[in-house]
N, C-alpha and C. Protein backbone atom coordinates (compact mmCIF):
# COMPACT_ATOMS: atom_id res chain seq x y z
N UNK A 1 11.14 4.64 -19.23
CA UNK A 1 11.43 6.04 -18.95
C UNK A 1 11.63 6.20 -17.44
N UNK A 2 12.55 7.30 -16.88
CA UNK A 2 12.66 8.03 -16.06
C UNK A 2 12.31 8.69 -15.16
N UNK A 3 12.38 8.91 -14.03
CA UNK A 3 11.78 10.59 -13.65
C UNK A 3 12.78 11.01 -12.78
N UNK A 4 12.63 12.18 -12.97
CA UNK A 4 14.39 13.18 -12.08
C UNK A 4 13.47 14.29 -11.48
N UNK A 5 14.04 14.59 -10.44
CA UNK A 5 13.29 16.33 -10.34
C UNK A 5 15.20 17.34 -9.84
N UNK A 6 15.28 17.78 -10.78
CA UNK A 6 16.68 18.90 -10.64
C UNK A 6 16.17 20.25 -10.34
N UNK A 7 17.28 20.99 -9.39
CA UNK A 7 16.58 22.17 -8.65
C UNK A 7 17.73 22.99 -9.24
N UNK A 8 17.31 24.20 -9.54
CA UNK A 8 17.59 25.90 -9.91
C UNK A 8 17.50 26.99 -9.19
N UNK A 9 18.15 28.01 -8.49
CA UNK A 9 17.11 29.14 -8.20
C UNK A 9 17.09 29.66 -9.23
N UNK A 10 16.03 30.35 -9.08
CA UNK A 10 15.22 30.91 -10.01
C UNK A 10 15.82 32.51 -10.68
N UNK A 11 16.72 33.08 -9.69
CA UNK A 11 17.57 34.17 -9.82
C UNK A 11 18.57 33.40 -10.71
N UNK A 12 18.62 32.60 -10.62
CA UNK A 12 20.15 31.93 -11.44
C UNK A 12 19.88 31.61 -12.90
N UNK A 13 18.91 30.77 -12.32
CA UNK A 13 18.44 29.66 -14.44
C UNK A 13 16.64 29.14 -13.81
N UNK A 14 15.81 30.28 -14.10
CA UNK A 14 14.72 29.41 -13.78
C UNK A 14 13.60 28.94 -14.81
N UNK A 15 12.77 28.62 -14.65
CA UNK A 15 12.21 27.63 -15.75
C UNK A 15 11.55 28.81 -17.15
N UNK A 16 11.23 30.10 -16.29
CA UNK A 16 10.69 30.76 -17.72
C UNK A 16 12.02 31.19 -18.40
N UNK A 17 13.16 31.00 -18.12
CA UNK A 17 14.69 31.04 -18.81
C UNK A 17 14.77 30.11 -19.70
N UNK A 18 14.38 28.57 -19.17
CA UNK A 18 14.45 27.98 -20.05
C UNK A 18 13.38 27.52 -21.37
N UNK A 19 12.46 28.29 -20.74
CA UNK A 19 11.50 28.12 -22.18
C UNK A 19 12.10 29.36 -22.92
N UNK A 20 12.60 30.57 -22.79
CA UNK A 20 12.84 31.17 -23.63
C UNK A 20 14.15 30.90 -24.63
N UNK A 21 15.26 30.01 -23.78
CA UNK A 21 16.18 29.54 -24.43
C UNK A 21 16.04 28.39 -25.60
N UNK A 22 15.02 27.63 -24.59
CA UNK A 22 14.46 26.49 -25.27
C UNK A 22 15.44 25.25 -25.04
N UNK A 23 16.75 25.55 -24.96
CA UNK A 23 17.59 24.22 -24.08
C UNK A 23 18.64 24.81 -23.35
N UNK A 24 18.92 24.09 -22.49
CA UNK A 24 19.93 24.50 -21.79
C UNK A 24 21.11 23.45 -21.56
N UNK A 25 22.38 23.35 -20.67
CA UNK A 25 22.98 22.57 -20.60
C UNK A 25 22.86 22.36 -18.87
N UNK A 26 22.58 20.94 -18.22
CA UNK A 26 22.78 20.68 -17.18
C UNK A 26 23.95 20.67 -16.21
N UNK A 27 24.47 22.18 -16.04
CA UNK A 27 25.84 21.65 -15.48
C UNK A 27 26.31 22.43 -14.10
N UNK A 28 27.61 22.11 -13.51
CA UNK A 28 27.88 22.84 -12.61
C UNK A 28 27.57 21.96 -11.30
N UNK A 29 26.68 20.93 -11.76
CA UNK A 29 27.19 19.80 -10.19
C UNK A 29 27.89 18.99 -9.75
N UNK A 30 28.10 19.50 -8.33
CA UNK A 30 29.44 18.92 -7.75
C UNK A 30 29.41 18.13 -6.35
N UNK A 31 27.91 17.63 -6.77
CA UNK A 31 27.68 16.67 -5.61
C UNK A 31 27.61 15.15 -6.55
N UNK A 32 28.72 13.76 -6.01
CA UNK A 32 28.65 12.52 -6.81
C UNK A 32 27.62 12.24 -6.38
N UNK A 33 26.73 12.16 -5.63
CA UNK A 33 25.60 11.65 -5.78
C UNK A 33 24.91 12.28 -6.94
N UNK A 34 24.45 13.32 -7.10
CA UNK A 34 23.64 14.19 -8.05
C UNK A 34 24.16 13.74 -9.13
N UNK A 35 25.34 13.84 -9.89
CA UNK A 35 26.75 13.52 -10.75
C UNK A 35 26.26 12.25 -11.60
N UNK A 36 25.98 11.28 -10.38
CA UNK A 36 25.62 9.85 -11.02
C UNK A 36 23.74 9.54 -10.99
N UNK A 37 22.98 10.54 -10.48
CA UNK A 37 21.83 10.76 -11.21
C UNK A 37 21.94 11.13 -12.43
N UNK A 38 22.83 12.44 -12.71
CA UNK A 38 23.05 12.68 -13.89
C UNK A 38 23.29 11.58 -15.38
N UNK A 39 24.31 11.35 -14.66
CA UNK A 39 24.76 10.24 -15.81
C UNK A 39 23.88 8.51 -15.30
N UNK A 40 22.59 8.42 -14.93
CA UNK A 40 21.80 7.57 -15.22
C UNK A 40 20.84 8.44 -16.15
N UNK A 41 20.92 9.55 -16.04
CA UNK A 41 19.85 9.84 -17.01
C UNK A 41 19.51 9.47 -18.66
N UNK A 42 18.85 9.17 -19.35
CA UNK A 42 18.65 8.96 -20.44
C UNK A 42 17.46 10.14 -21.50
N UNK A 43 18.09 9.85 -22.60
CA UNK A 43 17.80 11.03 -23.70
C UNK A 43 15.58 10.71 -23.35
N UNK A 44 14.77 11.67 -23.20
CA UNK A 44 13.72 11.41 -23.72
C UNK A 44 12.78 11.13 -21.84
N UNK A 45 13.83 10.95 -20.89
CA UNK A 45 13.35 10.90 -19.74
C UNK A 45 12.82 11.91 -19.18
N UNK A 46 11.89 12.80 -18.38
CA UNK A 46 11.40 13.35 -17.66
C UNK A 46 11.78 14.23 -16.21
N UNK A 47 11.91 15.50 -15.80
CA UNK A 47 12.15 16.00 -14.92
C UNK A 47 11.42 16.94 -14.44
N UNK A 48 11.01 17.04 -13.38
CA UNK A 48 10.35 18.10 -12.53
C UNK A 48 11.40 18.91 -12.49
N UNK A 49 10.71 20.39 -12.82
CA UNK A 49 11.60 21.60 -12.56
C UNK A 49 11.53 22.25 -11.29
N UNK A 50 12.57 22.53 -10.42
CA UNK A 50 11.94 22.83 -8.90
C UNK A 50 13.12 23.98 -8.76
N UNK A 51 12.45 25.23 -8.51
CA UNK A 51 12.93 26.62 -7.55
C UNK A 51 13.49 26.41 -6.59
N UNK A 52 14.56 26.86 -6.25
CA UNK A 52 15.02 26.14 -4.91
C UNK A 52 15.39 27.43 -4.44
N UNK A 53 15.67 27.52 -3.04
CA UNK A 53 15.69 29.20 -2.30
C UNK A 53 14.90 29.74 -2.58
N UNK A 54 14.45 30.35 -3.36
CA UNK A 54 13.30 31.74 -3.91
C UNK A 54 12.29 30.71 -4.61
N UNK A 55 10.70 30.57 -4.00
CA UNK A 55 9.99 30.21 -4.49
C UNK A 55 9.85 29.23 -4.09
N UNK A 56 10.52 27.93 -3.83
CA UNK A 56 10.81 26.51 -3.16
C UNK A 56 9.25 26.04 -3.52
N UNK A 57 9.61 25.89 -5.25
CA UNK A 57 8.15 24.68 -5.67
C UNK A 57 8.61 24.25 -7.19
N UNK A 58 7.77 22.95 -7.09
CA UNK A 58 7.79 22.42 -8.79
C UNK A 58 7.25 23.34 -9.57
N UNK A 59 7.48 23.85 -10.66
CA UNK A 59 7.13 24.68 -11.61
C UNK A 59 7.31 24.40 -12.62
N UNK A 60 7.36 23.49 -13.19
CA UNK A 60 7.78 22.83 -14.62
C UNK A 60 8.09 21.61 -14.98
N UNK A 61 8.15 21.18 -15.96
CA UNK A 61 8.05 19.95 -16.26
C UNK A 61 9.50 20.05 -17.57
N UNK A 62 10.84 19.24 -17.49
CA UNK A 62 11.30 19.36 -19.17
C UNK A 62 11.82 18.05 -19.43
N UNK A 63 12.57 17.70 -20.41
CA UNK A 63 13.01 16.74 -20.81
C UNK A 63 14.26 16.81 -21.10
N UNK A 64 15.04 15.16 -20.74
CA UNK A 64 16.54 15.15 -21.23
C UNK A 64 16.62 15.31 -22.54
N UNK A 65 17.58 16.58 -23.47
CA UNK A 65 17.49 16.10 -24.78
C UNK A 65 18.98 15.51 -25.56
N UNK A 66 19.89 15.48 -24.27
CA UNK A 66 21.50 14.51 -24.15
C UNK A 66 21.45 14.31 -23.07
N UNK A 67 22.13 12.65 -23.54
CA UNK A 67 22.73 12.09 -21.76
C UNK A 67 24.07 12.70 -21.90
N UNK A 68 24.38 12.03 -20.87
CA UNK A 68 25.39 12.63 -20.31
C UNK A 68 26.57 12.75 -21.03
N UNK A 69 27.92 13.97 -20.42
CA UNK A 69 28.97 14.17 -21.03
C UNK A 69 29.85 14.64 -20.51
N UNK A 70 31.12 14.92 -20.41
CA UNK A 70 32.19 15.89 -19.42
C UNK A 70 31.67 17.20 -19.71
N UNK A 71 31.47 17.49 -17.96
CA UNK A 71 31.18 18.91 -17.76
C UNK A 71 32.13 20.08 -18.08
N UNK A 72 31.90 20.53 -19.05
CA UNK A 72 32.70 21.63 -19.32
C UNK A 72 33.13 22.64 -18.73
N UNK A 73 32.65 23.18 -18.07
CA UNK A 73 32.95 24.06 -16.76
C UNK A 73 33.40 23.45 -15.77
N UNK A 74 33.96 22.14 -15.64
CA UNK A 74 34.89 21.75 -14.85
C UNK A 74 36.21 21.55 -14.61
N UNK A 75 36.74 22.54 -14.01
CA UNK A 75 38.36 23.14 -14.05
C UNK A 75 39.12 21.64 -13.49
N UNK A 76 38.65 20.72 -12.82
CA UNK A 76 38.92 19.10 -12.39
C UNK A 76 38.34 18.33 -11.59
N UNK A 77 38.50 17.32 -12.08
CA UNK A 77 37.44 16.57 -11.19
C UNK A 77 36.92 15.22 -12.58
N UNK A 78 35.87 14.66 -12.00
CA UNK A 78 34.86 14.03 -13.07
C UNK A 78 34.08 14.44 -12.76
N UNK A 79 33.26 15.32 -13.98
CA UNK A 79 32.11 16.07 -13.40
C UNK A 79 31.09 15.87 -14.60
N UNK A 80 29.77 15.45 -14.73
CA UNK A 80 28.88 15.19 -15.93
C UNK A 80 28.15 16.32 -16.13
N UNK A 81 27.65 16.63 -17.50
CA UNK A 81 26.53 17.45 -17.80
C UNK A 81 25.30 16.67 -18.65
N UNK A 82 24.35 16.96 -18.55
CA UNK A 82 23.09 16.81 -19.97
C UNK A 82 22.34 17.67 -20.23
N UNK A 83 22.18 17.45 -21.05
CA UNK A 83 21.02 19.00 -21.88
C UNK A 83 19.68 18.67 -21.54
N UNK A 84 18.89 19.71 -21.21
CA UNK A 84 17.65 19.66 -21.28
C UNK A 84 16.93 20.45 -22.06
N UNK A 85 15.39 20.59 -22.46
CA UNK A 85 14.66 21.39 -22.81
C UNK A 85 13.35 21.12 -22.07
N UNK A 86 12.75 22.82 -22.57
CA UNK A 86 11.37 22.61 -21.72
C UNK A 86 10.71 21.92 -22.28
N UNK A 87 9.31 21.59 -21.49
CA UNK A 87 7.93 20.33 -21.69
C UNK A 87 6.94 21.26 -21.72
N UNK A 88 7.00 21.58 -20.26
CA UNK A 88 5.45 22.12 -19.82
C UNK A 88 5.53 22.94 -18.33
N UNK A 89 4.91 23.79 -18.36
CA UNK A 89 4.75 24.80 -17.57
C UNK A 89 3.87 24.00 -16.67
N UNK A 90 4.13 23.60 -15.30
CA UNK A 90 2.89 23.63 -14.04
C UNK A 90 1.97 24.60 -14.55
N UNK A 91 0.49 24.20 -14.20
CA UNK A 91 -0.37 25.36 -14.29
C UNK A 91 -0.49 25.44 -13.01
N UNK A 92 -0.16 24.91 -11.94
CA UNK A 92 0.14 25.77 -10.43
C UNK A 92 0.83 24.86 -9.59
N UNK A 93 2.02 26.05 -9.33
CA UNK A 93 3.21 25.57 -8.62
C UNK A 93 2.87 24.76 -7.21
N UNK A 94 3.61 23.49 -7.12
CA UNK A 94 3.38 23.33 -5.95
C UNK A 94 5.16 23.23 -4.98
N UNK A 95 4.26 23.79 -3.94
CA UNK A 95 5.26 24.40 -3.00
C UNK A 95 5.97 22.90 -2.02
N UNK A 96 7.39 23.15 -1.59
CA UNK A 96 7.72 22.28 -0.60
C UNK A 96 6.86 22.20 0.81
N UNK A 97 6.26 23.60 1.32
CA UNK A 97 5.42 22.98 2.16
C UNK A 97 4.07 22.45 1.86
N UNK A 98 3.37 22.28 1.00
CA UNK A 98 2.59 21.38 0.02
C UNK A 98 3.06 19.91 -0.20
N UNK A 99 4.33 19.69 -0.61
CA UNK A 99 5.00 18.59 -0.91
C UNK A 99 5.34 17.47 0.63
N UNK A 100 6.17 18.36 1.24
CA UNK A 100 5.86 17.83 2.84
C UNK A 100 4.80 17.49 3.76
N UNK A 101 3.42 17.98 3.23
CA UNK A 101 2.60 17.78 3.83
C UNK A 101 1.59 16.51 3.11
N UNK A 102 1.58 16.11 1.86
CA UNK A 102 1.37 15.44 1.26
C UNK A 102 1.62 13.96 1.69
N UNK A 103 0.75 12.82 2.55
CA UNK A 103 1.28 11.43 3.09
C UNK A 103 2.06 10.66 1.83
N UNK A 104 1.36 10.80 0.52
CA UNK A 104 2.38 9.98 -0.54
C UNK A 104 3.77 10.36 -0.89
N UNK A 105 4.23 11.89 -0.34
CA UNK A 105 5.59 12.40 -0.85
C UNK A 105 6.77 12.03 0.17
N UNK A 106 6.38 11.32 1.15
CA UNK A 106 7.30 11.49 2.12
C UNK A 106 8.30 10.67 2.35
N UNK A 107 8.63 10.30 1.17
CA UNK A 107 10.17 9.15 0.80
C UNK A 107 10.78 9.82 -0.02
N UNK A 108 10.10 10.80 -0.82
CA UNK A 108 10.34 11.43 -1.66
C UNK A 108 11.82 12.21 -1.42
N UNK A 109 12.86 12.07 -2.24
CA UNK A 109 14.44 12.56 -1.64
C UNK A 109 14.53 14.11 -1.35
N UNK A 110 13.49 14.88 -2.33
CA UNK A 110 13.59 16.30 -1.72
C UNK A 110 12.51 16.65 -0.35
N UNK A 111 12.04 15.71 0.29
CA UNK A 111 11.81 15.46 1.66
C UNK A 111 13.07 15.14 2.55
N UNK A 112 13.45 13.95 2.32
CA UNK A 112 14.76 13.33 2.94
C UNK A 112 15.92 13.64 2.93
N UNK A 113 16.40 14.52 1.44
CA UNK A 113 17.78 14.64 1.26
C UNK A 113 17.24 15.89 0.89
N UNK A 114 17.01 17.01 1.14
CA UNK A 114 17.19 17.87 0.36
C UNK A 114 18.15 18.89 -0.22
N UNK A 115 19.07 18.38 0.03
CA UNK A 115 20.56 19.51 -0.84
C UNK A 115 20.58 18.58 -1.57
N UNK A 116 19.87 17.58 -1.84
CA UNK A 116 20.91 16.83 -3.39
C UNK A 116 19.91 17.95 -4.43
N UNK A 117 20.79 17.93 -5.94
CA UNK A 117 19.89 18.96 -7.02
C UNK A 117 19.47 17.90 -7.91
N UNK A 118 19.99 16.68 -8.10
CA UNK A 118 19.61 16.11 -9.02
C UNK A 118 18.99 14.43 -8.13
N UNK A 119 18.19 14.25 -8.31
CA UNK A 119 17.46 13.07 -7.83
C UNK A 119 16.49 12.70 -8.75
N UNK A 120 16.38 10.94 -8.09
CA UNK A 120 15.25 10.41 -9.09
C UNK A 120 14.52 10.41 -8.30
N UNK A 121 13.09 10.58 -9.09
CA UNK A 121 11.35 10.39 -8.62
C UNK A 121 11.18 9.32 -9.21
N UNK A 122 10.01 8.40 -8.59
CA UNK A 122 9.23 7.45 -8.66
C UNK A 122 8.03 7.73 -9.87
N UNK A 123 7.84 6.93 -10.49
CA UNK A 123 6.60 7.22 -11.57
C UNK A 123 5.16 7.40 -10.44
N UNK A 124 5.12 6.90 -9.04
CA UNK A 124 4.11 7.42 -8.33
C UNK A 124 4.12 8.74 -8.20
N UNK A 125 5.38 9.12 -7.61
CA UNK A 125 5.65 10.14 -7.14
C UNK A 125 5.34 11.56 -8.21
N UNK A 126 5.84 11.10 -9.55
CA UNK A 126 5.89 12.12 -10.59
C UNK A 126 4.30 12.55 -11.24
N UNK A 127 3.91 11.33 -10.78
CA UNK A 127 2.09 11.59 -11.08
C UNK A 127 1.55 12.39 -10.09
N UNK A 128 1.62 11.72 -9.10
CA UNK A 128 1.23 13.39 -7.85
C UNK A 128 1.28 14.38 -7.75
N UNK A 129 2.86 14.78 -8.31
CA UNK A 129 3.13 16.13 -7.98
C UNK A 129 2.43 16.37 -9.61
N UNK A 130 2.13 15.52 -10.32
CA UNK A 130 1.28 16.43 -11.63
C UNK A 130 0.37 16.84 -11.22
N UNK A 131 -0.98 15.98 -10.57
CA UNK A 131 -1.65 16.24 -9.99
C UNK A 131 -1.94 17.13 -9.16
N UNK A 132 -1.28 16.98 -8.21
CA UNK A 132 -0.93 18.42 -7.25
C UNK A 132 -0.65 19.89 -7.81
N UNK A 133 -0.07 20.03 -8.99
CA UNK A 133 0.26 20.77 -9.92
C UNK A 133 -0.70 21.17 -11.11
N UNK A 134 -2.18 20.34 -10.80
CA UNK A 134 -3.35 20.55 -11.92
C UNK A 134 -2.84 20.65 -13.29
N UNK A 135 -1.62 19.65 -13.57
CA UNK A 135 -1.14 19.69 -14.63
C UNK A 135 -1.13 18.11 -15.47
N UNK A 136 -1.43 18.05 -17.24
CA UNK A 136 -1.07 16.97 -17.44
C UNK A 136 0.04 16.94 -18.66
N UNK A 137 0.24 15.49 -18.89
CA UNK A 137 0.79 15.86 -20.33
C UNK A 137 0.17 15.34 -21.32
């Protein structure tokens, strides 16, 4: 298995959206780096849900429930989508300045890169921020 953490604002598609939908489709990115996170992803893998602009914290936990596919909302280009659904609600959000301040997070790509939306986490990494998040599964 996996770990991804993909970012939302929360005005747009945020995580209590997607528990009420219950799945959604991953799409609309147009960064190839992110693109080909995407399409490494696999059905059953793991993602941190993270607020981005408004709120700027992990808040959720969901799962891939399709790999990848042509993004439909893409007028041209090669552009991928995958479906997700929710897992699990953080029982408390942890924030980027939480995450930055943390000595184990700091390779971590939404430290280093942070405009990418779709990145992989480390199985260290994804345990921490559970932790940090007083959350399990």
């Amino acid at each position: 298995m996996n770990y991804w953490l993909v970012k939302s604002e929360p005005d747009v598609y945020s995580y209590e959206r997607l528990e009420s939908e219950g799945t959604t489709r991953w799409d609309g990115v147009r960064n190839y780096m992110a693109r080909n996170n995407l399409r490494a992803m696999k059905t059953g893998d793991l993602c941190l849900y993270y607020h981005s602009n408004i709120g700027l914290a992990v808040v959720g936990i969901a799962r891939v429930s399709r790999e990848h596919y042509p993004d439909p909302t893409a007028e041209s280009g090669d552009w991928s989508a995958v479906d997700l659904v929710p897992l699990k609600k953080f029982s408390r959000h942890v924030t980027l300045a939480e995450i930055k301040a943390h000595p184990a997070m700091q390779q971590l790509l939404l430290v280093r890169n942070p405009r990418i939306s779709v990145m992989p986490v480390t199985p260290d990494e994804f345990s921490t921020l559970l932790a940090m998040g007083e959350t399990t599964l």
